[in-house]
C-alpha atoms as a PDB file:
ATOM      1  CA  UNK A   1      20.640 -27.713  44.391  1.00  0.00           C
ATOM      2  CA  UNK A   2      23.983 -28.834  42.880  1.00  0.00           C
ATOM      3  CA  UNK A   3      23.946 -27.783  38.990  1.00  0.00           C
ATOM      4  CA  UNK A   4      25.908 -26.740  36.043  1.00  0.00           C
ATOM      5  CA  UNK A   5      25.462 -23.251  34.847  1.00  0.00           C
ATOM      6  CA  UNK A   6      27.167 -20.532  32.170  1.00  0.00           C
ATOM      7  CA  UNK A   7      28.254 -17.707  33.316  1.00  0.00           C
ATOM      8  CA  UNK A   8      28.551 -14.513  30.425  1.00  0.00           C
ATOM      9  CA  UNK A   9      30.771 -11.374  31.248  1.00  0.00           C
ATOM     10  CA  UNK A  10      29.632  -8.758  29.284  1.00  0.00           C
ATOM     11  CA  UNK A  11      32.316  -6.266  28.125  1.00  0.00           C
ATOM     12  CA  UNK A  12      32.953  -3.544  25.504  1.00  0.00           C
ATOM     13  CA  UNK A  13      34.648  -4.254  22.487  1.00  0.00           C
ATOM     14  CA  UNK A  14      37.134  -1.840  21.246  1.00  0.00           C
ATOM     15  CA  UNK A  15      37.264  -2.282  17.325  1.00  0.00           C
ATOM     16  CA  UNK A  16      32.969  -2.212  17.055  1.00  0.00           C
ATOM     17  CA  UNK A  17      32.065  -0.207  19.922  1.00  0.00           C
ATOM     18  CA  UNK A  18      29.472  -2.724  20.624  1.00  0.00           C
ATOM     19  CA  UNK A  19      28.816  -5.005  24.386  1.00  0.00           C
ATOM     20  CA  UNK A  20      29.629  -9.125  23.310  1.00  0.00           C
ATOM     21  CA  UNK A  21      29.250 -11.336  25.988  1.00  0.00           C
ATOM     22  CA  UNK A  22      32.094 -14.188  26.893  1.00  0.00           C
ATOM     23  CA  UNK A  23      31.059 -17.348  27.669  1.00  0.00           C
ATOM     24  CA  UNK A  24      32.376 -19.683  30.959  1.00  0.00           C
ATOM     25  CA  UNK A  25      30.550 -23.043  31.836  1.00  0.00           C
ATOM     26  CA  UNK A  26      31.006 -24.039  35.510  1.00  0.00           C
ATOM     27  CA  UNK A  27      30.295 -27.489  36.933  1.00  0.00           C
ATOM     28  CA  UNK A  28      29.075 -28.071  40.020  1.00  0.00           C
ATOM     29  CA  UNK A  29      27.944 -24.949  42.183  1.00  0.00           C
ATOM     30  CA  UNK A  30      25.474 -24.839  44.531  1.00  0.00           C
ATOM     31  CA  UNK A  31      22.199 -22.465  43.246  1.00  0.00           C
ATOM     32  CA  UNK A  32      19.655 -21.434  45.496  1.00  0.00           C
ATOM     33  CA  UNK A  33      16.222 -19.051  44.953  1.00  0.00           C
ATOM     34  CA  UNK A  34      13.894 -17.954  47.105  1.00  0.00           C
ATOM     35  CA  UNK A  35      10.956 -15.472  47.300  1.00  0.00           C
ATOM     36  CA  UNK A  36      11.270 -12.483  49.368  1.00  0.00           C
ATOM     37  CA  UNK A  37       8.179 -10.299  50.558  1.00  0.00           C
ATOM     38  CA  UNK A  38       7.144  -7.608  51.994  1.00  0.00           C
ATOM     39  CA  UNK A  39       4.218  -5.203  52.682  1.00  0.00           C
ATOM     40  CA  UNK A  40       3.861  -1.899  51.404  1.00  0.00           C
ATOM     41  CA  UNK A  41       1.550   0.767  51.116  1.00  0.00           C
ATOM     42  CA  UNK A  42       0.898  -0.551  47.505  1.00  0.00           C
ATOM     43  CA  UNK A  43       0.055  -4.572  49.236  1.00  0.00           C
ATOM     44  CA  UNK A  44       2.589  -7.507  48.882  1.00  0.00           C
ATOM     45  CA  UNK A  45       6.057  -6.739  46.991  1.00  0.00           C
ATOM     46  CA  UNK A  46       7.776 -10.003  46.178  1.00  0.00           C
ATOM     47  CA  UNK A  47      11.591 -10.145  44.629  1.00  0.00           C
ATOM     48  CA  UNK A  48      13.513 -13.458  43.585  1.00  0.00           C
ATOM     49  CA  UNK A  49      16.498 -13.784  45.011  1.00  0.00           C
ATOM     50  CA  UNK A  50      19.324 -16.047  43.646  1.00  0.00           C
ATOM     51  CA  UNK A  51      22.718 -17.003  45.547  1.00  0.00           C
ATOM     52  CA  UNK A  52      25.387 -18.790  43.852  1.00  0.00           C
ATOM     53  CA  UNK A  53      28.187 -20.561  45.320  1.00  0.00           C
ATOM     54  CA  UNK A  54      30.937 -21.226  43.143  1.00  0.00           C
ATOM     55  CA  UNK A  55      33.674 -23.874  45.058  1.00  0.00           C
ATOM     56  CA  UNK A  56      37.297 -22.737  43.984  1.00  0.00           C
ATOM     57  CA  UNK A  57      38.070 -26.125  42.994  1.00  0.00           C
ATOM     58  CA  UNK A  58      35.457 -26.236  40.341  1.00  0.00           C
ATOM     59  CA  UNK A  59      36.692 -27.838  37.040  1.00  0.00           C
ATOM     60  CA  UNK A  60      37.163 -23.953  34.686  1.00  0.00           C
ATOM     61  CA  UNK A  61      38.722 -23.900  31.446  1.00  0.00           C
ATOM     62  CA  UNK A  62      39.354 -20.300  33.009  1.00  0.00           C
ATOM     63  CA  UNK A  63      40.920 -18.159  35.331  1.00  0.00           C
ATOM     64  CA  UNK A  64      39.319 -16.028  37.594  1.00  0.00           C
ATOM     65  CA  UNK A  65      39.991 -12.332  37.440  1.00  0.00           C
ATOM     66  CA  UNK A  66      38.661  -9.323  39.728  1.00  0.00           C
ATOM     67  CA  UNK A  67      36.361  -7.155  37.612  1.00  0.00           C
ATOM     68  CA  UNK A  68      38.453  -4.694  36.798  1.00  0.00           C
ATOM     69  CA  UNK A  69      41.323  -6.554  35.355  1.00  0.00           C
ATOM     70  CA  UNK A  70      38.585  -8.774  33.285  1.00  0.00           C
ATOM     71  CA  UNK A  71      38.462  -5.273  31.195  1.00  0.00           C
ATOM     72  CA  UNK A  72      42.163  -5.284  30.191  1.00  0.00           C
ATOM     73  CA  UNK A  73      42.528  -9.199  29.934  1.00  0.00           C
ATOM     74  CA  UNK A  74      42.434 -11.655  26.991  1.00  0.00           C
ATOM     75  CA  UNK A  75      38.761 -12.849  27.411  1.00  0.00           C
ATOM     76  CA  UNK A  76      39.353 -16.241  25.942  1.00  0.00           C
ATOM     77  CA  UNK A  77      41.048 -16.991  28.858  1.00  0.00           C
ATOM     78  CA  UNK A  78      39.672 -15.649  32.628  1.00  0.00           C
ATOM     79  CA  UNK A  79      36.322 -14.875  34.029  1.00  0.00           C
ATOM     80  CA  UNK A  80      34.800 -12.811  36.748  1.00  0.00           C
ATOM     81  CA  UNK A  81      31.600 -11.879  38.713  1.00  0.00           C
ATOM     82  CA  UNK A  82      30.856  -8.738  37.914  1.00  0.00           C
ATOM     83  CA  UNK A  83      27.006  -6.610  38.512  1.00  0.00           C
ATOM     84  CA  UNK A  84      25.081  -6.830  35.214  1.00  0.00           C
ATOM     85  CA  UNK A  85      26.348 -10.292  34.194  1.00  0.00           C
ATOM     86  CA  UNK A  86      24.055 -13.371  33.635  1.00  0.00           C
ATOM     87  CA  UNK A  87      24.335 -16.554  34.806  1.00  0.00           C
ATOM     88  CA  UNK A  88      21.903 -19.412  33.046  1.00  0.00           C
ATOM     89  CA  UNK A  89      21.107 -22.788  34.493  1.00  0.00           C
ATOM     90  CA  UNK A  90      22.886 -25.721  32.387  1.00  0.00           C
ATOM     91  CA  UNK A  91      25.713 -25.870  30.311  1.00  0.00           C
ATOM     92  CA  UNK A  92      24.869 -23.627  27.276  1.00  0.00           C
ATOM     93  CA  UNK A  93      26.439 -23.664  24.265  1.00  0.00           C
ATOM     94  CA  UNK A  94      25.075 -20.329  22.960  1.00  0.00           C
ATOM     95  CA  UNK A  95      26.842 -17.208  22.144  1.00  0.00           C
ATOM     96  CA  UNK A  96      24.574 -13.722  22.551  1.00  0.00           C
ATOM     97  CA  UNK A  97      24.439 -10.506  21.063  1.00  0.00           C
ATOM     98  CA  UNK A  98      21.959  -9.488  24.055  1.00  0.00           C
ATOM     99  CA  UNK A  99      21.052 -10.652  27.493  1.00  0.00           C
ATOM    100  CA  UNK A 100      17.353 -10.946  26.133  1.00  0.00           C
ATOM    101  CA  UNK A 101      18.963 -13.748  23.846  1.00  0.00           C
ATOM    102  CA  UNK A 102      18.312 -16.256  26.708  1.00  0.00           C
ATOM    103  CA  UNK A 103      14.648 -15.359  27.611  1.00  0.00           C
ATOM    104  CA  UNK A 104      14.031 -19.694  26.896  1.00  0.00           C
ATOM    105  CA  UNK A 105      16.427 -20.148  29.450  1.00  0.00           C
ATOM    106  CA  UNK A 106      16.341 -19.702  33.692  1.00  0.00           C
ATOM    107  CA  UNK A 107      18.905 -17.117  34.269  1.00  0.00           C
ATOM    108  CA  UNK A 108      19.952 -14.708  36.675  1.00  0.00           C
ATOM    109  CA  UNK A 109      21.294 -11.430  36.776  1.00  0.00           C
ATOM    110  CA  UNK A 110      24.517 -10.936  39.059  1.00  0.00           C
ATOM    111  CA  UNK A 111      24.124  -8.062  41.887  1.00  0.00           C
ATOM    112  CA  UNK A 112      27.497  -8.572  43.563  1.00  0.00           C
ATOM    113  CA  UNK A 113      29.980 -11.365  44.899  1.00  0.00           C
ATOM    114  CA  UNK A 114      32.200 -12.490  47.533  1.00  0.00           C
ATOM    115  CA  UNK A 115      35.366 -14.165  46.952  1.00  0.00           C
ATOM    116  CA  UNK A 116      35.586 -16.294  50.310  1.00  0.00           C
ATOM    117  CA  UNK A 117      38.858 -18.589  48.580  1.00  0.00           C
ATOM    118  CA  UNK A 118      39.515 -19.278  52.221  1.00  0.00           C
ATOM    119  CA  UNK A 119      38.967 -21.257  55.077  1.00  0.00           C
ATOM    120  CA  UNK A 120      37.459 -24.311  55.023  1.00  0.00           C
ATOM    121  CA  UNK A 121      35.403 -24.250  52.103  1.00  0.00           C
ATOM    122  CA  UNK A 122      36.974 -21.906  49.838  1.00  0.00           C
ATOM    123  CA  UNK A 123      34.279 -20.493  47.109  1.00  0.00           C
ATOM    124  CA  UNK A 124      33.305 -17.746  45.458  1.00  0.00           C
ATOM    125  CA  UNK A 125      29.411 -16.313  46.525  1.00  0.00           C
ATOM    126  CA  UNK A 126      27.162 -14.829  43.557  1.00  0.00           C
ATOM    127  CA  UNK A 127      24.252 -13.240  44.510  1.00  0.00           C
ATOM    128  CA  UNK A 128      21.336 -12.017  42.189  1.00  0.00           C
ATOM    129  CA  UNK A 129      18.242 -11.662  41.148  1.00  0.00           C
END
């Protein structure tokens, strides 16, 4: 399904000692879920899964940044797929204190990411749960 979702990097911040969240909005990426299962000793496990692909060309007010420079960068101005981060479905204007400030929203945790910029289809590849 092609959507619009918002993307929030969480990082520490120095002068409160406390996690904030920054906020990116990206247009037009491709978001897919599906069930997984399997049996166990303990009967049918089942896990969402979530993959994201992000085309390089998207319209971003940001720039992307690896992980570790998002620490030392002006937040206001890059972005980055990092483990821990949430992603919600739609174009939120809401800024969070917590992740569990979007529990009225879908969302999706990130779990890791592949920056595939080339080749044909350059893009970067979120997946989650």
């Amino acid at each position: 399904m092609i959507t619009d979702v918002t993307l929030y990097n969480a990082y520490l911040d120095a002068g409160s000692g406390l996690d904030k969240y920054s906020r990116t909005q990206l247009k037009g990426v491709r978001l897919q879920h599906r069930t997984l299962t399997n049996v166990s000793s303990d009967g049918l496990v089942s896990a969402d899964e979530f993959v994201l692909r992000v085309p390089a060309a998207a319209p971003v007010e940001k720039n992307y940044v690896s992980p570790k420079q998002f620490a030392s960068t002006d937040k206001a101005e890059c972005f980055t797929f990092a483990p821990g981060d949430v992603v919600a479905v739609g174009l939120l204007d809401v800024e969070i204190a917590k992740t569990s400030d979007l529990a009225a929203y879908e969302t999706m945790t990130i779990l890791g990411a592949t920056d595939n910029r080339v080749g044909l289809t350059p893009h970067w590849k979120v997946t989650g749960k």
